[in-house]
N, C-alpha and C. Protein backbone atom coordinates (compact mmCIF):
# COMPACT_ATOMS: atom_id res chain seq x y z
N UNK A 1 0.84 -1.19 0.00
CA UNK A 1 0.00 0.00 0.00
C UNK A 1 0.88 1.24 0.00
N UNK A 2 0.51 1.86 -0.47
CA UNK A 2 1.40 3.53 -0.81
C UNK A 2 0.58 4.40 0.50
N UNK A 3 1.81 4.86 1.04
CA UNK A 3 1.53 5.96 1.87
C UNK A 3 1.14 7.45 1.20
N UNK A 4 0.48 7.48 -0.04
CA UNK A 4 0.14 8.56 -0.55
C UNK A 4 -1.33 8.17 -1.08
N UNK A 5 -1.71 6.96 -1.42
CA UNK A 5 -3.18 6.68 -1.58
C UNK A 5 -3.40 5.00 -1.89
N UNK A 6 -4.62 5.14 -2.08
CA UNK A 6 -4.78 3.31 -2.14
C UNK A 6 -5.23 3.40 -3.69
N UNK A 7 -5.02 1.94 -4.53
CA UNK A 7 -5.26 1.79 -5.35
C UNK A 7 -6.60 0.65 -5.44
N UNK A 8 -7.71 1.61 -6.30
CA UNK A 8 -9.16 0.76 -6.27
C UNK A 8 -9.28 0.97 -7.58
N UNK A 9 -10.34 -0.42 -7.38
CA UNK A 9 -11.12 -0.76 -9.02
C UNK A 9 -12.48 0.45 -8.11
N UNK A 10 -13.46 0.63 -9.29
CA UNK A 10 -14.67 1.19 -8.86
C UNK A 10 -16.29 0.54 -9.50
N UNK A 11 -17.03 0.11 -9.07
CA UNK A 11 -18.22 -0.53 -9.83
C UNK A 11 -19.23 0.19 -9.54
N UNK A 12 -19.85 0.72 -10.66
CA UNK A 12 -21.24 1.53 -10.23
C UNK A 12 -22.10 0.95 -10.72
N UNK A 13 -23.31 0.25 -9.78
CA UNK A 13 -24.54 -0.69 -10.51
C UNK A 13 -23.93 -2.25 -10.76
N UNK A 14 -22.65 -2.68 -10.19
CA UNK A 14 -22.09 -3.87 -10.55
C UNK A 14 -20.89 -3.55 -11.75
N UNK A 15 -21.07 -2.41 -12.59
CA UNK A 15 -20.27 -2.26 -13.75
C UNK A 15 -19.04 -1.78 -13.56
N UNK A 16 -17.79 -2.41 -13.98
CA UNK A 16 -17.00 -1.47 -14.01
C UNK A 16 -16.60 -0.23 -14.63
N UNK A 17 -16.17 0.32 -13.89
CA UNK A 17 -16.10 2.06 -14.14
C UNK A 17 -14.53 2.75 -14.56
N UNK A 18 -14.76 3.23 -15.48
CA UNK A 18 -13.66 3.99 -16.34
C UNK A 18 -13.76 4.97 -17.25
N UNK A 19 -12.85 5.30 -18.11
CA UNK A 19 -12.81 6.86 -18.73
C UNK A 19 -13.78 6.59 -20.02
N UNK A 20 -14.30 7.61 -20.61
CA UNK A 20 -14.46 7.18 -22.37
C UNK A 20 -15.14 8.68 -22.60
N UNK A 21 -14.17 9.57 -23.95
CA UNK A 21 -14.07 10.27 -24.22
C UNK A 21 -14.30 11.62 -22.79
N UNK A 22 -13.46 11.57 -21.74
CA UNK A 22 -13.80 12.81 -20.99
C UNK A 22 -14.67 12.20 -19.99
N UNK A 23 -15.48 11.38 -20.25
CA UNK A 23 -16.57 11.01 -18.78
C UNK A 23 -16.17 10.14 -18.46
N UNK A 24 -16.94 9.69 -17.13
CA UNK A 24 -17.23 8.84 -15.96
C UNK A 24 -17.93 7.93 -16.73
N UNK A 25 -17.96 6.76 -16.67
CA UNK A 25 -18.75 5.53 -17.17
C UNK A 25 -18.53 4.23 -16.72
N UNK A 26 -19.98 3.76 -16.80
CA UNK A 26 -19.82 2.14 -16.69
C UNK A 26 -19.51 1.39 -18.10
N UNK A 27 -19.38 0.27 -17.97
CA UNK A 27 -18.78 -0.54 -18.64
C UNK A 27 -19.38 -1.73 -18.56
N UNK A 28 -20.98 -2.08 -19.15
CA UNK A 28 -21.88 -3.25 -18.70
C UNK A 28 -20.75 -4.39 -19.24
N UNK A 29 -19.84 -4.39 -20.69
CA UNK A 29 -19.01 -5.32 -21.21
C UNK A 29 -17.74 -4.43 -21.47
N UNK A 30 -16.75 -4.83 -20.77
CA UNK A 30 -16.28 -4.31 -19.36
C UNK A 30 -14.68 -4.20 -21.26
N UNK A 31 -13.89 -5.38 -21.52
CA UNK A 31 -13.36 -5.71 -22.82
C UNK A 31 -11.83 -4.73 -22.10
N UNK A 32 -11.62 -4.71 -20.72
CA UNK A 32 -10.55 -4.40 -20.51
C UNK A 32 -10.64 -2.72 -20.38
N UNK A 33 -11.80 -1.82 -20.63
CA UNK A 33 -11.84 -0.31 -20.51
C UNK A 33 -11.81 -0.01 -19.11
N UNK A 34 -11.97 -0.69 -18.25
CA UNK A 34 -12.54 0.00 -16.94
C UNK A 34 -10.62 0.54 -16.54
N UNK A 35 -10.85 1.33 -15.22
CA UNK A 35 -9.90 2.34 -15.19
C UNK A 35 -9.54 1.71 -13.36
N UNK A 36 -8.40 1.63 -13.11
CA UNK A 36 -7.83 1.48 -11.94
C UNK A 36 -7.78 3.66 -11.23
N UNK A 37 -8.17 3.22 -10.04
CA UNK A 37 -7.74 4.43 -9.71
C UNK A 37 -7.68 4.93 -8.51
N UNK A 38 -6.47 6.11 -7.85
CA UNK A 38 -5.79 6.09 -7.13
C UNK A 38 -6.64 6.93 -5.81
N UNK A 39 -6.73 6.59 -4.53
CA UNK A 39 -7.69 7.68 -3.73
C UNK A 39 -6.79 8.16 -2.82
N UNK A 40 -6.90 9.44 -3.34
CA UNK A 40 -5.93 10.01 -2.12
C UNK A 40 -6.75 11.31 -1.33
N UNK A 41 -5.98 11.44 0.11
CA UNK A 41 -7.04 12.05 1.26
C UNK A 41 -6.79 13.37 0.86
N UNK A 42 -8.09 14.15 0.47
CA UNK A 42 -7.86 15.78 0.01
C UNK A 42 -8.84 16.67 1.00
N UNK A 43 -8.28 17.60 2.07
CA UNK A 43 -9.02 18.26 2.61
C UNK A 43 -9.98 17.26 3.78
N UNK A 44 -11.50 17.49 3.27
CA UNK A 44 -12.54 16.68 4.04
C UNK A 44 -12.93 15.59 3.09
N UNK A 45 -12.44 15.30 2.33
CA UNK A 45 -12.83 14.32 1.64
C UNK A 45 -11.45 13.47 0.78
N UNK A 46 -11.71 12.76 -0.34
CA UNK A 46 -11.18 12.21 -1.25
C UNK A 46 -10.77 12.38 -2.82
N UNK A 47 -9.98 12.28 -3.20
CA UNK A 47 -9.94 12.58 -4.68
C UNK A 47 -9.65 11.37 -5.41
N UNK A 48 -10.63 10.97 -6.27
CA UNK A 48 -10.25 9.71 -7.40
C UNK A 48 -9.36 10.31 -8.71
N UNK A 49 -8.29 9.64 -9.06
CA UNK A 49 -7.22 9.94 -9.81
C UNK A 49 -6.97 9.30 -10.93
N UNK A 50 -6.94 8.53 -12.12
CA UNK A 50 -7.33 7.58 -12.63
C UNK A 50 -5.68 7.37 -12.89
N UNK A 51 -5.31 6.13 -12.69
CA UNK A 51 -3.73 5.34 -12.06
C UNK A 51 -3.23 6.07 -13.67
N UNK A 52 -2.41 6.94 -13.11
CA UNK A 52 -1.02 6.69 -14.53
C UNK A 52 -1.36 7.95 -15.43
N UNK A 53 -2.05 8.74 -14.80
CA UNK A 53 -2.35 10.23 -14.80
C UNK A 53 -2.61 10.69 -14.34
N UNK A 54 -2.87 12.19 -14.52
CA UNK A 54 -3.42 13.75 -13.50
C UNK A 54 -4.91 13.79 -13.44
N UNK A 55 -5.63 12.36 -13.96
CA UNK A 55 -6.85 13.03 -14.57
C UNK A 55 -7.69 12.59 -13.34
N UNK A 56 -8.55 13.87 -12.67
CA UNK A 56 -9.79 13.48 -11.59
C UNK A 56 -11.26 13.24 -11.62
N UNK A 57 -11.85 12.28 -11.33
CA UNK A 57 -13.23 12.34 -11.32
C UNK A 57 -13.84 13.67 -11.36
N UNK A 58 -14.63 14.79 -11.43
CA UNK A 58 -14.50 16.18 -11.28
C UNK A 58 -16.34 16.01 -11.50
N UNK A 59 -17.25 16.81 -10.37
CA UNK A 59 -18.43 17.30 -10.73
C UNK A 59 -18.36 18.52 -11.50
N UNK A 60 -18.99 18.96 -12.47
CA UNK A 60 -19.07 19.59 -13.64
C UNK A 60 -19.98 21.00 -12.93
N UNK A 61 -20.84 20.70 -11.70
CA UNK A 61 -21.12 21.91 -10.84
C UNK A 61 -22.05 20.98 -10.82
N UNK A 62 -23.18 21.94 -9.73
CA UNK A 62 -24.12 21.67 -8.74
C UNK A 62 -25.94 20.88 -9.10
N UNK A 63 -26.14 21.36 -10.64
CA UNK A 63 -27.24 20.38 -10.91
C UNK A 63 -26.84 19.34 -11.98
N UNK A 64 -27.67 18.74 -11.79
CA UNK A 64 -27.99 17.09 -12.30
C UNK A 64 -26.85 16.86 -13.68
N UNK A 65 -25.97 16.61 -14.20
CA UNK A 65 -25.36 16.65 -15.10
C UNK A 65 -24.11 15.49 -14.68
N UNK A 66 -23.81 14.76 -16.27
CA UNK A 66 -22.68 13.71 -16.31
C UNK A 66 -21.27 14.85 -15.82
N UNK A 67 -20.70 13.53 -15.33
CA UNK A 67 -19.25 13.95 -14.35
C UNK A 67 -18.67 13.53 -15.18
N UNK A 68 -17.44 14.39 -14.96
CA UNK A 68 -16.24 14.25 -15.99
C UNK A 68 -14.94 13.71 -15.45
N UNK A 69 -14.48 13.34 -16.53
CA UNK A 69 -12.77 13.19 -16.14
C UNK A 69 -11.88 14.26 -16.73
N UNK A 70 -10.70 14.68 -16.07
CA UNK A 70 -9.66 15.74 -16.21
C UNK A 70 -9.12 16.06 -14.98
N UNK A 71 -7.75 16.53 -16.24
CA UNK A 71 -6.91 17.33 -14.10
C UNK A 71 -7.58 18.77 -13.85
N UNK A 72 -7.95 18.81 -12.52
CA UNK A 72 -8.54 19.46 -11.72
C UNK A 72 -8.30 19.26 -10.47
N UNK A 73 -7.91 20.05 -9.82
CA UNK A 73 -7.56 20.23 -8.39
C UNK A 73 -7.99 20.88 -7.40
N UNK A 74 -8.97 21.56 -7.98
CA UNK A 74 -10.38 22.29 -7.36
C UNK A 74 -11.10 21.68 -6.33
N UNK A 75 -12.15 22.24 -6.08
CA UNK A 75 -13.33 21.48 -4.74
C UNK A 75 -13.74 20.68 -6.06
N UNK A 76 -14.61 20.82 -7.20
CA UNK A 76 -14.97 20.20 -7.38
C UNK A 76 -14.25 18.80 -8.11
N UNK A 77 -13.62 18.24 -7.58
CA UNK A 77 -13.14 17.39 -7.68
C UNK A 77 -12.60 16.28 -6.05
N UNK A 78 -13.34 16.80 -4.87
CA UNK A 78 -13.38 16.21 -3.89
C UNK A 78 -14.72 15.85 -3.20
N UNK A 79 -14.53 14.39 -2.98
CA UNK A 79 -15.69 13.71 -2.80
C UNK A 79 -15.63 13.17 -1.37
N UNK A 80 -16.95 13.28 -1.00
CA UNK A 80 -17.32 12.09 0.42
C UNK A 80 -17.27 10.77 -0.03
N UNK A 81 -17.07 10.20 1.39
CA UNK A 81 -16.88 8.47 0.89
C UNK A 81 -17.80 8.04 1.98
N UNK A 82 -18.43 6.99 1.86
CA UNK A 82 -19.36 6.66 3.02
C UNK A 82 -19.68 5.18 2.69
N UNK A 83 -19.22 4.30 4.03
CA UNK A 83 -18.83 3.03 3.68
C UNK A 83 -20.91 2.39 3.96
N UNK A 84 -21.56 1.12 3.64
CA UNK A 84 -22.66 1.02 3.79
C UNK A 84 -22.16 -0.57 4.13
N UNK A 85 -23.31 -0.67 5.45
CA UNK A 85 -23.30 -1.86 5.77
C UNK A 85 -24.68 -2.31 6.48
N UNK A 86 -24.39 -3.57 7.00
CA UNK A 86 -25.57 -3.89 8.05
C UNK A 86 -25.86 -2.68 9.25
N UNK A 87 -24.83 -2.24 9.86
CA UNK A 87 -25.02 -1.45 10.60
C UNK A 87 -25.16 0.46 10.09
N UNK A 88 -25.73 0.47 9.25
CA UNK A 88 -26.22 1.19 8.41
C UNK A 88 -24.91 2.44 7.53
N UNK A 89 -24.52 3.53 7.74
CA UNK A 89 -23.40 4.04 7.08
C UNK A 89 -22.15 5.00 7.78
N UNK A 90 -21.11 4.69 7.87
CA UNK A 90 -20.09 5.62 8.18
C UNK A 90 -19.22 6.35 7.54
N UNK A 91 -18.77 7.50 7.30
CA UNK A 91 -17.98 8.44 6.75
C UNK A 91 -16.62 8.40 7.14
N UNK A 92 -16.01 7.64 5.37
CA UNK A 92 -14.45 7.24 5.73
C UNK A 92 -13.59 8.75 6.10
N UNK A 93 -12.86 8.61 6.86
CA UNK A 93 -12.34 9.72 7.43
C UNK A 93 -10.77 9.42 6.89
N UNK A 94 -10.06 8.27 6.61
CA UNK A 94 -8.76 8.11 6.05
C UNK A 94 -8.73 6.71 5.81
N UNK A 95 -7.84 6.83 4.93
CA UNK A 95 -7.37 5.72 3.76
C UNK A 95 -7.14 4.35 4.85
N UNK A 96 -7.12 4.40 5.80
CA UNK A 96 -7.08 2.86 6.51
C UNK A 96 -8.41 2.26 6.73
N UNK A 97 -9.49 3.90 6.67
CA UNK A 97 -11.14 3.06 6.91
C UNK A 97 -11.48 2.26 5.63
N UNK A 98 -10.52 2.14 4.41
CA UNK A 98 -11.14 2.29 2.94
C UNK A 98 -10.88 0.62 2.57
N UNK A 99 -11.58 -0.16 2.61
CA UNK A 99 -11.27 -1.79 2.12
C UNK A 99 -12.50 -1.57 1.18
N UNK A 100 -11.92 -3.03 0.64
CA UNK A 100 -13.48 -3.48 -0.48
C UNK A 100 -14.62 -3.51 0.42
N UNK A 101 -15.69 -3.22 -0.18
CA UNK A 101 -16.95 -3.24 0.33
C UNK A 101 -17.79 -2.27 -0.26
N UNK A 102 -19.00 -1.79 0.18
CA UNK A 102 -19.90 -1.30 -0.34
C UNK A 102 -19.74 -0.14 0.10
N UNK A 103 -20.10 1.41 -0.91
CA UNK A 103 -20.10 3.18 -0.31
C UNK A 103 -20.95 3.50 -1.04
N UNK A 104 -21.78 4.76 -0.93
CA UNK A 104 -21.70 6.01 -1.56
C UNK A 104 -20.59 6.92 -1.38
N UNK A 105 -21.17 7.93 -2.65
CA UNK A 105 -20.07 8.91 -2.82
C UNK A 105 -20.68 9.99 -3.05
N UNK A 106 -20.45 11.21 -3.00
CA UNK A 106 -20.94 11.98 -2.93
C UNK A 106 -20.54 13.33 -2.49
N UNK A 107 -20.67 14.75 -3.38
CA UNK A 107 -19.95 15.87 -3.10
C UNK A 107 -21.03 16.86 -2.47
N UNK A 108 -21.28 17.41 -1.10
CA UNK A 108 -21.91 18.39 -0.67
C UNK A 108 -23.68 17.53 -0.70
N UNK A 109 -23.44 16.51 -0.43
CA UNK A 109 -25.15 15.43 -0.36
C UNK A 109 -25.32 15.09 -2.02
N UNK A 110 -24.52 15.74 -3.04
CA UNK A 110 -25.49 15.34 -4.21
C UNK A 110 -24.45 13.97 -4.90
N UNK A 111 -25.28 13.17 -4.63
CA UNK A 111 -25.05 11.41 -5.01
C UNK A 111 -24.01 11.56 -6.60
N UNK A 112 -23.09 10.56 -6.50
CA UNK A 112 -22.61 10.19 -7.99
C UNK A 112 -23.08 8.92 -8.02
N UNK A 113 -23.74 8.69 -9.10
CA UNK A 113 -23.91 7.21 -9.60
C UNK A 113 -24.64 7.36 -10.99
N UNK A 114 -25.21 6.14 -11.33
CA UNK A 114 -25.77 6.05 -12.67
C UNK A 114 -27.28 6.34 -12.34
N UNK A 115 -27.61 6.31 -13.95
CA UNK A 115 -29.27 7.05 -14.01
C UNK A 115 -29.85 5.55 -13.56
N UNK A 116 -31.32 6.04 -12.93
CA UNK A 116 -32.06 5.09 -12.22
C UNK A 116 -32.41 4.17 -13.83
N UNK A 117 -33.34 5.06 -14.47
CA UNK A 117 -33.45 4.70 -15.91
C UNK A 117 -32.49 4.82 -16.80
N UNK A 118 -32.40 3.40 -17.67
CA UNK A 118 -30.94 3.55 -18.72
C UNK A 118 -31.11 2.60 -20.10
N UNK A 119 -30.95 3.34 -21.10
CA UNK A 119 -31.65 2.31 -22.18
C UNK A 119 -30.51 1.24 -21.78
N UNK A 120 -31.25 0.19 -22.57
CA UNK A 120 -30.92 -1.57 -22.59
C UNK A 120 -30.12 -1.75 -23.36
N UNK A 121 -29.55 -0.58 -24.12
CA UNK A 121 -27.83 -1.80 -24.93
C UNK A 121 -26.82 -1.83 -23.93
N UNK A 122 -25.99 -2.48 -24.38
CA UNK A 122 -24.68 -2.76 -23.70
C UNK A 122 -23.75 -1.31 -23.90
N UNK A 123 -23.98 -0.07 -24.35
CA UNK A 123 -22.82 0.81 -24.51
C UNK A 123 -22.78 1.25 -23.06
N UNK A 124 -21.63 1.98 -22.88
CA UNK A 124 -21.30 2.36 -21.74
C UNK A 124 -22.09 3.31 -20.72
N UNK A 125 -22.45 3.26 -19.81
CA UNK A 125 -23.69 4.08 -19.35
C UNK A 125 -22.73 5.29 -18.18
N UNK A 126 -23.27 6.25 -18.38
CA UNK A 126 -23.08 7.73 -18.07
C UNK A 126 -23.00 7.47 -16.60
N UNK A 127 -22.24 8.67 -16.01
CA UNK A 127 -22.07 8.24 -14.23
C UNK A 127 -22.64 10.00 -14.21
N UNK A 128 -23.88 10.44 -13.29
CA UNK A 128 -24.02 11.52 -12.59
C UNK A 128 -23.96 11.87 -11.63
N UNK A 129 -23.43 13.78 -11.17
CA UNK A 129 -23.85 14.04 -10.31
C UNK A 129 -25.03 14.44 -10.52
N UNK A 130 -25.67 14.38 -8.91
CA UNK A 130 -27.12 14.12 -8.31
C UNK A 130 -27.76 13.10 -9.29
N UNK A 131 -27.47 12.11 -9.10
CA UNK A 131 -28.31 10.97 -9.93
C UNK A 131 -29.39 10.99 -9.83
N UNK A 132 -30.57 10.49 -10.40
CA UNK A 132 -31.81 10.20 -9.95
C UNK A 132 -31.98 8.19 -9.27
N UNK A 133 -30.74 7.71 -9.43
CA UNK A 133 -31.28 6.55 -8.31
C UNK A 133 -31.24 6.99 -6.87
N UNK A 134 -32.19 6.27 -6.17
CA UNK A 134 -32.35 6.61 -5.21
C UNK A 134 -31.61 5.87 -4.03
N UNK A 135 -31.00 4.84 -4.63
CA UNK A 135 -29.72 4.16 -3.77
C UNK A 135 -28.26 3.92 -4.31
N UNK A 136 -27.79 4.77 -4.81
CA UNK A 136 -26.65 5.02 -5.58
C UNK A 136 -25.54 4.73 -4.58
N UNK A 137 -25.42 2.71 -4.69
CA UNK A 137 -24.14 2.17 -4.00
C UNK A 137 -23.56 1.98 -5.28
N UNK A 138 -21.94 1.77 -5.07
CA UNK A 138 -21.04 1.80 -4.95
C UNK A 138 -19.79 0.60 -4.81
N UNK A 139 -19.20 -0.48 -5.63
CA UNK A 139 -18.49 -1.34 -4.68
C UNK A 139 -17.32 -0.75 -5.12
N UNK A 140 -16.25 -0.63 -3.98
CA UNK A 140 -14.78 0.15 -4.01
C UNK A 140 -14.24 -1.18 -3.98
N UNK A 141 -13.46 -1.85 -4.90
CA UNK A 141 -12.55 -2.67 -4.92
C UNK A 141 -11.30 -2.68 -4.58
N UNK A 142 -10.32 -2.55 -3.01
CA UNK A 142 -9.18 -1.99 -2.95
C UNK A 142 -8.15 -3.08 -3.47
N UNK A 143 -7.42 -2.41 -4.25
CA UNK A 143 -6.28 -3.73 -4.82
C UNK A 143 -4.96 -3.43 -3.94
N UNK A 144 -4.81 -2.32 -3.64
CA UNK A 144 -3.42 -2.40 -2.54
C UNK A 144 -3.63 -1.72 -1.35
């Protein structure tokens, strides 16, 4: 494990999650696109980094709209992490609370995840802030 951040896979809806053209996306047929990426502790929250560049998860601002990827070092590019379990949810506070398991995420309450509704092909499906699902988990896969 790196004393500067942990390295996670990310699944939103079960899918893995990675870059494609500038956005956040799932990956229902996954063909090796999904994106490893690095979390390191920024401020009150977290920043996702995508391994082997500058480039950050980044909310695009405050209503309903697809999240992007790019370097940005701004607020908007720091997220809450909030682990979900049987004993209902806690707010990771540092990289030792952070194992595989189930979170939301989320900048200032407004949820990142995928649309509740999503047409039925297999192309890659859009990741928002303020989603409209109404349980927008999360599995953080930590690999180191």
């Amino acid at each position: 494990m790196s004393d500067t951040g942990k390295v996670v896979k990310l699944y939103a809806k079960g899918a893995p999650v990675g870059v494609e053209d500038g956005a956040l996306v799932g990956f229902l047929v996954d063909q090796g696109h999904s994106a490893e990426w690095v979390v390191t502790r920024e401020g009150q929250g977290f920043r996702f980094t995508a391994k082997g560049t500058e480039e950050t998860i980044v909310a695009e601002g405050a209503d309903r709209a697809p999240v992007g990827v790019r370097g940005d070092d701004s607020p908007a590019s720091v997220w809450r992490i909030q682990r979900v379990d049987d004993d209902g949810t806690a707010t990771v506070t540092s990289l030792a609370d952070l194992r595989t398991g189930t979170y939301t995420i989320d900048q200032h309450g407004l949820a990142l995840g995928r649309d509740l509704f999503e047409d039925r092909s297999l192309l890659p499906k859009r990741i928002f802030v303020r989603t409209d699902d109404r349980d927008p988990q999360w599995t953080i896969e930590v690999l180191d």
